[in-house]
N, C-alpha and C. Protein backbone atom coordinates (compact mmCIF):
# COMPACT_ATOMS: atom_id res chain seq x y z
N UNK A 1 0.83 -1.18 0.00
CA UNK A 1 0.00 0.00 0.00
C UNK A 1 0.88 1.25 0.00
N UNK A 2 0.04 2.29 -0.94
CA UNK A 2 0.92 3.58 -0.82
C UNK A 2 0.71 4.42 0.84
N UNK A 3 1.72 5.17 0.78
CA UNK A 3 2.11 6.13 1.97
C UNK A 3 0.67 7.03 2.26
N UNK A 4 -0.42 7.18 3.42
CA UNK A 4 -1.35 7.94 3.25
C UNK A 4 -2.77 7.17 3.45
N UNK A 5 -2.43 5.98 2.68
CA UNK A 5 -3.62 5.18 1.67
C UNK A 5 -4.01 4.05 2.81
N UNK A 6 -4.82 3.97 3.63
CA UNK A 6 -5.23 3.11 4.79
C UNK A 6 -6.58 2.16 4.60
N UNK A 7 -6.73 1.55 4.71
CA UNK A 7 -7.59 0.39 4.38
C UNK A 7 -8.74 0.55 5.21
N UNK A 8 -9.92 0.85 5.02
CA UNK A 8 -10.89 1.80 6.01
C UNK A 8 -11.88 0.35 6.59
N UNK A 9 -12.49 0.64 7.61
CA UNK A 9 -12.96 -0.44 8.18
C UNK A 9 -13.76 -0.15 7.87
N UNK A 10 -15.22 -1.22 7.98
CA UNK A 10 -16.46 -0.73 7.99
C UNK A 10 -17.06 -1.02 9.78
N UNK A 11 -17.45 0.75 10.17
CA UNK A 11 -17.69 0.17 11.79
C UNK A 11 -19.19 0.67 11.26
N UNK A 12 -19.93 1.41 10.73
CA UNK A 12 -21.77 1.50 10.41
C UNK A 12 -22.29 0.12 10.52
N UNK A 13 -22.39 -0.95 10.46
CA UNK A 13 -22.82 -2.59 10.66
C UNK A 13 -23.19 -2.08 12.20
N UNK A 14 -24.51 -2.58 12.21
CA UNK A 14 -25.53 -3.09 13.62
C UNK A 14 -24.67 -4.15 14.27
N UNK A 15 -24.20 -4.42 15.21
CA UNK A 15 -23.83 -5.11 16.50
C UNK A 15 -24.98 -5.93 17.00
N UNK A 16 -24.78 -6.89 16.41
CA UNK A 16 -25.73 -8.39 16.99
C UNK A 16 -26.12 -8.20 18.26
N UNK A 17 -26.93 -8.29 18.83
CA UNK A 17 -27.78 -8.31 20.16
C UNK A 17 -28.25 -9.63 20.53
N UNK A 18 -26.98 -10.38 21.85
CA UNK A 18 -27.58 -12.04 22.15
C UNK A 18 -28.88 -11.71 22.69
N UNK A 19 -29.62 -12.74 22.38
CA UNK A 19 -30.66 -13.29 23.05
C UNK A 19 -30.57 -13.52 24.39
N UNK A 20 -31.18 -12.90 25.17
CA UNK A 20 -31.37 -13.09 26.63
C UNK A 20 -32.02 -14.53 27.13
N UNK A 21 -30.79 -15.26 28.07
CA UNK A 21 -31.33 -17.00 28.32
C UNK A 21 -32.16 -16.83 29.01
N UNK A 22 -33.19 -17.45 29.23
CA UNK A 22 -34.25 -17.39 29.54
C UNK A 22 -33.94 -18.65 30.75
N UNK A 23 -34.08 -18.53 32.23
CA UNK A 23 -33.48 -19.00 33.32
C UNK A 23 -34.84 -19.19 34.29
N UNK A 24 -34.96 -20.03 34.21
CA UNK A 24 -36.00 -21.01 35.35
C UNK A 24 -35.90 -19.63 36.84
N UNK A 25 -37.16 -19.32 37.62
CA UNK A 25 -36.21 -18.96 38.92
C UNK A 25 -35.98 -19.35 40.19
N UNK A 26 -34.62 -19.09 40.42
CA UNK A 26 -33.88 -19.59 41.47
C UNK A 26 -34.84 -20.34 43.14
N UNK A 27 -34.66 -22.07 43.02
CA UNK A 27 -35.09 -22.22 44.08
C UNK A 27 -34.67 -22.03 45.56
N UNK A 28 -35.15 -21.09 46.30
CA UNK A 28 -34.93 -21.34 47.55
C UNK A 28 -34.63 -21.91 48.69
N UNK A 29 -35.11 -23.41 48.46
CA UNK A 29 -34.64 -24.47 48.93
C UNK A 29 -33.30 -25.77 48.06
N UNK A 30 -32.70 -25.22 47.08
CA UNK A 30 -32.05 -25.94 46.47
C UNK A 30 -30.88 -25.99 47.74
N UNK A 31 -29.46 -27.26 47.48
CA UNK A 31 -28.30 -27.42 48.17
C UNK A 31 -28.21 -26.36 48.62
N UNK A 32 -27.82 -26.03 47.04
CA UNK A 32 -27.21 -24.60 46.89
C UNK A 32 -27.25 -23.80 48.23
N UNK A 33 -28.75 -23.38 48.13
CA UNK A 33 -29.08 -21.96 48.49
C UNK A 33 -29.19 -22.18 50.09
N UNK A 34 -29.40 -23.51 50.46
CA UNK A 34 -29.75 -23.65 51.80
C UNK A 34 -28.12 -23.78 52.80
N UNK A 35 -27.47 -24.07 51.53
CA UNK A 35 -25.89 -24.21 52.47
C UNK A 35 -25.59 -22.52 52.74
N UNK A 36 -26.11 -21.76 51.50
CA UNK A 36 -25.55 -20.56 51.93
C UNK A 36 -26.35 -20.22 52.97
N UNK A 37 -27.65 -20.13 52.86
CA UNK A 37 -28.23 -19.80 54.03
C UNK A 37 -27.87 -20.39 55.43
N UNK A 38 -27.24 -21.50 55.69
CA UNK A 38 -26.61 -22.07 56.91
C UNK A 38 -25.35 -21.14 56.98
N UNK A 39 -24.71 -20.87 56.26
CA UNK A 39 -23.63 -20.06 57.18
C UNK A 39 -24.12 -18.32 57.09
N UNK A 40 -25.35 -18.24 56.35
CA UNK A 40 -25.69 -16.49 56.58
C UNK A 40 -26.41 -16.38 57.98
N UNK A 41 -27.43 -17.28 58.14
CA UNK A 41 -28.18 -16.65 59.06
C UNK A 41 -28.15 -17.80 60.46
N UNK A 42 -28.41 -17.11 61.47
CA UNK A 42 -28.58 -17.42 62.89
C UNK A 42 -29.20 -18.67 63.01
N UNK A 43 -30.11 -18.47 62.63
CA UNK A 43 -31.24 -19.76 63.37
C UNK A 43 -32.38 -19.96 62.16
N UNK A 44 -33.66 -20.91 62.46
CA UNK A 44 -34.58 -21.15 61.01
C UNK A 44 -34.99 -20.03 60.87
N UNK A 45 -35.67 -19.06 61.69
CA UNK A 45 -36.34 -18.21 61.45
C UNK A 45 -35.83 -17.16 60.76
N UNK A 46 -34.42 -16.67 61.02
CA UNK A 46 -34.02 -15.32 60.26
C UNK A 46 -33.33 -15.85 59.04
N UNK A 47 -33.59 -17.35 58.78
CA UNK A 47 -33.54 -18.52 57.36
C UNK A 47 -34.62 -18.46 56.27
N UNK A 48 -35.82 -18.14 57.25
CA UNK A 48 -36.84 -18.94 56.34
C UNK A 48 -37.85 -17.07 55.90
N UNK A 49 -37.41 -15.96 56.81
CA UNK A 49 -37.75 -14.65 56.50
C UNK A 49 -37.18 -14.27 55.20
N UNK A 50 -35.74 -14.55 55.32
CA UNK A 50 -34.80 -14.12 54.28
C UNK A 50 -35.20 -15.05 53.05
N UNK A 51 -35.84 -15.77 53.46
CA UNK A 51 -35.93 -16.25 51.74
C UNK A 51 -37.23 -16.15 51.51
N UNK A 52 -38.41 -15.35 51.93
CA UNK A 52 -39.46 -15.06 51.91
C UNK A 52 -40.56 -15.94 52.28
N UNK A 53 -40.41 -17.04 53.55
CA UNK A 53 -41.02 -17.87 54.20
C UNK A 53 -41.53 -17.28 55.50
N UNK A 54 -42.46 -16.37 56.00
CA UNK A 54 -42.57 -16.05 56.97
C UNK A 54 -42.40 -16.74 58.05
N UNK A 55 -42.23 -16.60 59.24
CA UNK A 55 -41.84 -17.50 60.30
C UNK A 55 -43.41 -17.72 61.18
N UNK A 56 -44.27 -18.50 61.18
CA UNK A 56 -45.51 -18.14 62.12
C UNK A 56 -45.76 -17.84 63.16
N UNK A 57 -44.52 -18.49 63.88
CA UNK A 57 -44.45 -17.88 65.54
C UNK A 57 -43.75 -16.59 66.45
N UNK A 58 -43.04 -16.18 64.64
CA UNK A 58 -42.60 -14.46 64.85
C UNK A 58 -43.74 -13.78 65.16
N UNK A 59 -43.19 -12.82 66.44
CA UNK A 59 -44.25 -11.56 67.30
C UNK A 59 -43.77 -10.74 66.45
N UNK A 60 -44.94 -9.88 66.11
CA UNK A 60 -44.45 -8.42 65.44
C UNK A 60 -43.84 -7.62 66.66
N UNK A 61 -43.03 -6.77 65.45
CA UNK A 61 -42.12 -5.98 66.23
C UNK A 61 -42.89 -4.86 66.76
N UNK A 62 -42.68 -3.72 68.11
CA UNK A 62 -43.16 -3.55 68.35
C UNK A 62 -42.55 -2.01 68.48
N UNK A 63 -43.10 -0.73 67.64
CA UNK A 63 -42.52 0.42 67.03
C UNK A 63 -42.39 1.09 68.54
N UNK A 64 -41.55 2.27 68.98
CA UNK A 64 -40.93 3.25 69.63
C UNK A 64 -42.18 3.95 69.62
N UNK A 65 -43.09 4.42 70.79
CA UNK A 65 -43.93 5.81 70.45
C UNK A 65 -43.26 6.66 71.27
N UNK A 66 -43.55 8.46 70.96
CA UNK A 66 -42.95 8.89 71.73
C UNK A 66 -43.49 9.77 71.69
């Protein structure tokens, strides 16, 4: 090639867009999730809140009046 004379790219071309995987959702009770939950939380109850299992024999908390 001559001095000047550069070989031009083509960057105007659309950029492919993957397909988003489409992912089952995450069980709560899998190995997985329950080993992590054994070393996150305390006891069943601040286990079974955190993964959106209410606890039945949790007392509501009881607000500051003042």
């Amino acid at each position: 090639m001559a001095k000047g004379k550069e070989k031009k790219k083509e960057g105007n071309k659309k950029a492919k867009k993957a397909k988003p995987v489409m992912r089952p959702p995450p069980d709560p009770l899998s190995s997985a999730a329950l080993e992590n939950g054994y070393h996150m939380s305390f006891n069943a109850a601040i286990f079974l809140k955190s993964r959106g299992f209410p606890w039945p024999f949790d007392k509501p908390q009881k607000g500051s009046k003042k």
